[in-house]
Protein backbone atom coordinates (compact mmCIF):
# COMPACT_ATOMS: atom_id res chain seq x y z
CA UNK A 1 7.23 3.21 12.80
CA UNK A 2 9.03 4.76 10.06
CA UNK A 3 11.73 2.75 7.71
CA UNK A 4 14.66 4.80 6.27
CA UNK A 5 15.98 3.06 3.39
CA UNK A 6 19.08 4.48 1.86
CA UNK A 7 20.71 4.04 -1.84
CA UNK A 8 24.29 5.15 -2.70
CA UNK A 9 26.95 4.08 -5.25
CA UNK A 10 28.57 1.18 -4.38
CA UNK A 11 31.76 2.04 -2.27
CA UNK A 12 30.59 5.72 -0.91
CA UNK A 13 30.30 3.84 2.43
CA UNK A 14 32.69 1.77 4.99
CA UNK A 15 31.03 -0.79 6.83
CA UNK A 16 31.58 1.47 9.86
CA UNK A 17 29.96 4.65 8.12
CA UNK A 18 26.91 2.47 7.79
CA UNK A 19 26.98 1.67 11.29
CA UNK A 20 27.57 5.26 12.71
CA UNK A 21 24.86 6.56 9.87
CA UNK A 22 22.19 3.52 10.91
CA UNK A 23 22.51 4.88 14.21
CA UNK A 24 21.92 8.40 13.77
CA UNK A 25 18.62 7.44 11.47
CA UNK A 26 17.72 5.59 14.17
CA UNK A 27 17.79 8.17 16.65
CA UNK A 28 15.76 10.68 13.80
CA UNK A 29 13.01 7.98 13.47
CA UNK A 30 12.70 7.77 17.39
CA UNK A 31 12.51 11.69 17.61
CA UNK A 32 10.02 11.64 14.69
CA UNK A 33 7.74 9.02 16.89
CA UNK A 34 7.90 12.01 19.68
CA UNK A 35 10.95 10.54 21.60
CA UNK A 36 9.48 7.68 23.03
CA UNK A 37 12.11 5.13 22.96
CA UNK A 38 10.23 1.32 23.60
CA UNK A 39 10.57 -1.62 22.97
CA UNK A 40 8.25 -1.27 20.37
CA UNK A 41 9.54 2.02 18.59
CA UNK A 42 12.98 0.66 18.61
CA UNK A 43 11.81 -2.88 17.13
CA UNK A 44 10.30 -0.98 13.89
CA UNK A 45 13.14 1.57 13.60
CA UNK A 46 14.58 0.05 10.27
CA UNK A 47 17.50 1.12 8.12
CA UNK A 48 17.95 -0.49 5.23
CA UNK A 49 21.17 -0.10 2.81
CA UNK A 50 21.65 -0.54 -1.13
CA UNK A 51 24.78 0.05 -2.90
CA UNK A 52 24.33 0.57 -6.38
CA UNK A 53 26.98 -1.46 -8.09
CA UNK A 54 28.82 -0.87 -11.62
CA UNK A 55 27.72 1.47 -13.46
CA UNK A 56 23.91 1.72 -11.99
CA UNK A 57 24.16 4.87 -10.67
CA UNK A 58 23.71 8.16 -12.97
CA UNK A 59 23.69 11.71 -12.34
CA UNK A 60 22.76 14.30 -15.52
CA UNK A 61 23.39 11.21 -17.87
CA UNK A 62 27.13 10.81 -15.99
CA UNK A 63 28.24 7.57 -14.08
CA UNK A 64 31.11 9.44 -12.33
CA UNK A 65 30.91 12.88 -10.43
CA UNK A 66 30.64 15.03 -13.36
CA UNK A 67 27.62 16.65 -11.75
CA UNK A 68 27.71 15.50 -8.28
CA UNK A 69 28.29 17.34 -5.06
CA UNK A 70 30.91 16.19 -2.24
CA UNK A 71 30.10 14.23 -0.20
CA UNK A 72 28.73 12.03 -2.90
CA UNK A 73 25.45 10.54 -4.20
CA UNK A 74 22.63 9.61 -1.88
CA UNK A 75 18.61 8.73 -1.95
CA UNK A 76 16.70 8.23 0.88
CA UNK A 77 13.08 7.17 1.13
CA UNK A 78 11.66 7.19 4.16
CA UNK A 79 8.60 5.43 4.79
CA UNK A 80 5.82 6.43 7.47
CA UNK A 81 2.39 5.94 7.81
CA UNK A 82 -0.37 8.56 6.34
CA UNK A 83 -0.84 11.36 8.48
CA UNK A 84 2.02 10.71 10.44
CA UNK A 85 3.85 14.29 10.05
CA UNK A 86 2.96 17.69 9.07
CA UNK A 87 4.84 20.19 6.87
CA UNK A 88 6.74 21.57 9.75
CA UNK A 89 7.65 17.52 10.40
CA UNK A 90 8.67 16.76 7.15
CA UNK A 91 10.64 19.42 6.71
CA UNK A 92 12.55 18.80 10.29
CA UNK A 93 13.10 15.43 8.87
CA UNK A 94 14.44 16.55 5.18
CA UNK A 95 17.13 18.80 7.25
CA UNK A 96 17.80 16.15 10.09
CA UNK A 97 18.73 13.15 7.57
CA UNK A 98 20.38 15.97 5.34
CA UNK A 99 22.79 16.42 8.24
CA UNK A 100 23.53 13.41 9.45
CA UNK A 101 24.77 11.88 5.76
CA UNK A 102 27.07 14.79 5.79
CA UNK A 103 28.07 14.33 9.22
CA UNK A 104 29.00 10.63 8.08
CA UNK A 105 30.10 10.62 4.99
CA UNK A 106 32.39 13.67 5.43
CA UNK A 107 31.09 16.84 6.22
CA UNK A 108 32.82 19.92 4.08
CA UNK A 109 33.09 23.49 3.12
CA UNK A 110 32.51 22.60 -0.44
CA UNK A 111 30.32 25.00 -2.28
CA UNK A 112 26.89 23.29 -3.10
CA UNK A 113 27.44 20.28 -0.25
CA UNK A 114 24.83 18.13 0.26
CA UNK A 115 23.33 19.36 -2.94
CA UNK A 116 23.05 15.03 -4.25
CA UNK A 117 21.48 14.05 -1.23
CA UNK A 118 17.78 13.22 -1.92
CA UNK A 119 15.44 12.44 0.90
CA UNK A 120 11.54 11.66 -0.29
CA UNK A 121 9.04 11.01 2.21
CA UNK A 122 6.59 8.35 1.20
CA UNK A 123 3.22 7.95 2.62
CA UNK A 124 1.52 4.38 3.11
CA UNK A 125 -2.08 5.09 3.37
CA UNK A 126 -3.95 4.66 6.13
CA UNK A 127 -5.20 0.38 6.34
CA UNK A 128 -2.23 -0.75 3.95
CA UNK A 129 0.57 -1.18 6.46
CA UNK A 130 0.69 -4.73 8.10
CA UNK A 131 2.94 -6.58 10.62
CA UNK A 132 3.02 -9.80 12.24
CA UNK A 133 0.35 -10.89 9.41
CA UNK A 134 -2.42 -8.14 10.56
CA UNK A 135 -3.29 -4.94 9.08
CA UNK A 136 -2.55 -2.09 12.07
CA UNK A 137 -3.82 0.59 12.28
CA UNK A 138 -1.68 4.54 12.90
CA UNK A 139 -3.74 4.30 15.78
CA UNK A 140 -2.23 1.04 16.67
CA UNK A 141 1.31 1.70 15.66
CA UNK A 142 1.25 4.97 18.24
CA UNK A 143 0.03 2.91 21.02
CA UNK A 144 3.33 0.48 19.71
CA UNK A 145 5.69 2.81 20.03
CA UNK A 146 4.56 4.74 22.76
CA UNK A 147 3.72 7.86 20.76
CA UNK A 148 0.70 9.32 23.45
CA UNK A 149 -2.55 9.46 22.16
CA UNK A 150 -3.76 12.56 23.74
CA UNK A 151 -1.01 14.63 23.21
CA UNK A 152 -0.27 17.67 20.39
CA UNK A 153 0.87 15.23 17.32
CA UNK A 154 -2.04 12.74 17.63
CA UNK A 155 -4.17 15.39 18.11
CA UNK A 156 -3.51 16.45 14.45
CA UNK A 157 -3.45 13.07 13.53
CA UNK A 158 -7.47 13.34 14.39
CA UNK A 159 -8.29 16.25 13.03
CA UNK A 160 -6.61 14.96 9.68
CA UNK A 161 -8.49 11.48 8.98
CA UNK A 162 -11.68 13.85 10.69
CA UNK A 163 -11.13 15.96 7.48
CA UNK A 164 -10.61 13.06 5.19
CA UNK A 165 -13.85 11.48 6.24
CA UNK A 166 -15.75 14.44 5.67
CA UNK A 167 -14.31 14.61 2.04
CA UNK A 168 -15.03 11.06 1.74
CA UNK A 169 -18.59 11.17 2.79
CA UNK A 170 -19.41 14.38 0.69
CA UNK A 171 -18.59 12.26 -2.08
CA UNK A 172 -19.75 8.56 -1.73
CA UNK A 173 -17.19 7.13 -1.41
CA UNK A 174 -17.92 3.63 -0.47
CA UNK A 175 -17.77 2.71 3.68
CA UNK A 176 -15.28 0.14 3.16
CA UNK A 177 -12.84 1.42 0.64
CA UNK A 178 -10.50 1.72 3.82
CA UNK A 179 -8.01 4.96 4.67
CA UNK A 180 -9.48 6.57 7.84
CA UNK A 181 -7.77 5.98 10.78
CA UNK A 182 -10.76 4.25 13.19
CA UNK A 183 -12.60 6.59 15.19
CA UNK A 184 -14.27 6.48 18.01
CA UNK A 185 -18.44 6.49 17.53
CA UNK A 186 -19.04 9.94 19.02
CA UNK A 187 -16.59 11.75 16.36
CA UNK A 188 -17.49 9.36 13.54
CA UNK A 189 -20.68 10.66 14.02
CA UNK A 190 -19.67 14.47 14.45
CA UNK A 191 -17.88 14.09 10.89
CA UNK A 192 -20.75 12.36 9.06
CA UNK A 193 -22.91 15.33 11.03
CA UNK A 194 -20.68 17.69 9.48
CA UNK A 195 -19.95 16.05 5.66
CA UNK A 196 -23.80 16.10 5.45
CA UNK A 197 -23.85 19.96 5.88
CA UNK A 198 -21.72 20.82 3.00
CA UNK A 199 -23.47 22.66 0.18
CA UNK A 200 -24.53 20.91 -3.25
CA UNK A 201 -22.50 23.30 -4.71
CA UNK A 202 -19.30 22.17 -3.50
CA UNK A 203 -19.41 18.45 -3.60
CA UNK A 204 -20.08 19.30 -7.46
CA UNK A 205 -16.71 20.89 -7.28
């Protein structure tokens, strides 16, 4: 359930730019959540716009396009749950939004295109995202949007809060301080098992 929310000077784009550029974000998001397009991926696929009006929007101390590459201006922060992607996702998703602003806004053979569009991935930890007035869970969210649970990406998904549990136990930190995806009791066990094993000499570390 990732949220793509994108800021641009005011004016950069028609209402029917937004339109055509909320839709191909919306298809990204629904790739990124392994193609599974229901009901419930498609209800948490937001796109948000904000045009920075007047002069709120500098570049290398410049309000105009002094140092700006065509096809303009752009941030977007994009919004998914911890352990959501790996390197190889993130970086499909830097490319795939890249793209589809320039597609938009007007694609071009300008040297250094594209070089003003930002994209920053921001992770909400594990136990701090919330809907309908509940904390849910990643494990939640994937049964939400369809994402399966026993396939390749969830499978990493595992092994990453496994990991972080480990680290966690090696060095106290408290059971309830939250950010570990809920695992079942036989691999709960197998990380405490395997926390327990690591050397003095590292959790000093």
């Amino acid at each position: 359930m990732p949220i793509m929310h994108v800021y641009f000077p005011d004016g950069a784009l028609k209402d029917q730019q937004k339109s055509n550029l909320a839709g191909a974000l919306t298809e990204i998001m629904l790739n990124m959540e392994g193609g599974a397009r229901t009901r419930g991926g498609q209800a948490f696929a937001l796109v948000l716009f904000s045009e920075i009006g007047g002069a709120g929007w500098w570049t290398g101390g410049h309000s105009d396009e002094t140092f700006v590459s065509p096809p303009g201006a752009f941030l977007v922060r994009v919004t998914v749950p911890e352990g959501y992607l790996n390197i190889v996702n993130k970086s499909g998703v830097h490319a795939a939004v890249n793209a589809a602003i320039l597609s938009v806004a007007g694609d071009t053979d300008a040297p250094g295109k594209g070089a003003n569009i930002q994209v920053i991935i921001d992770e909400v930890t594990e136990g701090n995202w919330g809907a309908g007035g509940a904390t849910i869970s990643l494990a939640a969210i994937a049964e939400t949007v369809g994402l399966p649970k026993d396939g390749s990406r969830f499978a990493w998904t595992r092994t990453y809060f496994e990991a972080k549990a480990r680290l966690r136990h090696a060095f106290g930190f408290p059971a309830d301080v939250g950010g570990l995806l809920p695992l079942d009791p036989k691999v709960a066990a197998k990380a405490t098992r395997q926390s327990s094993a690591v050397s003095p000499d590292v959790t000093r570390r």
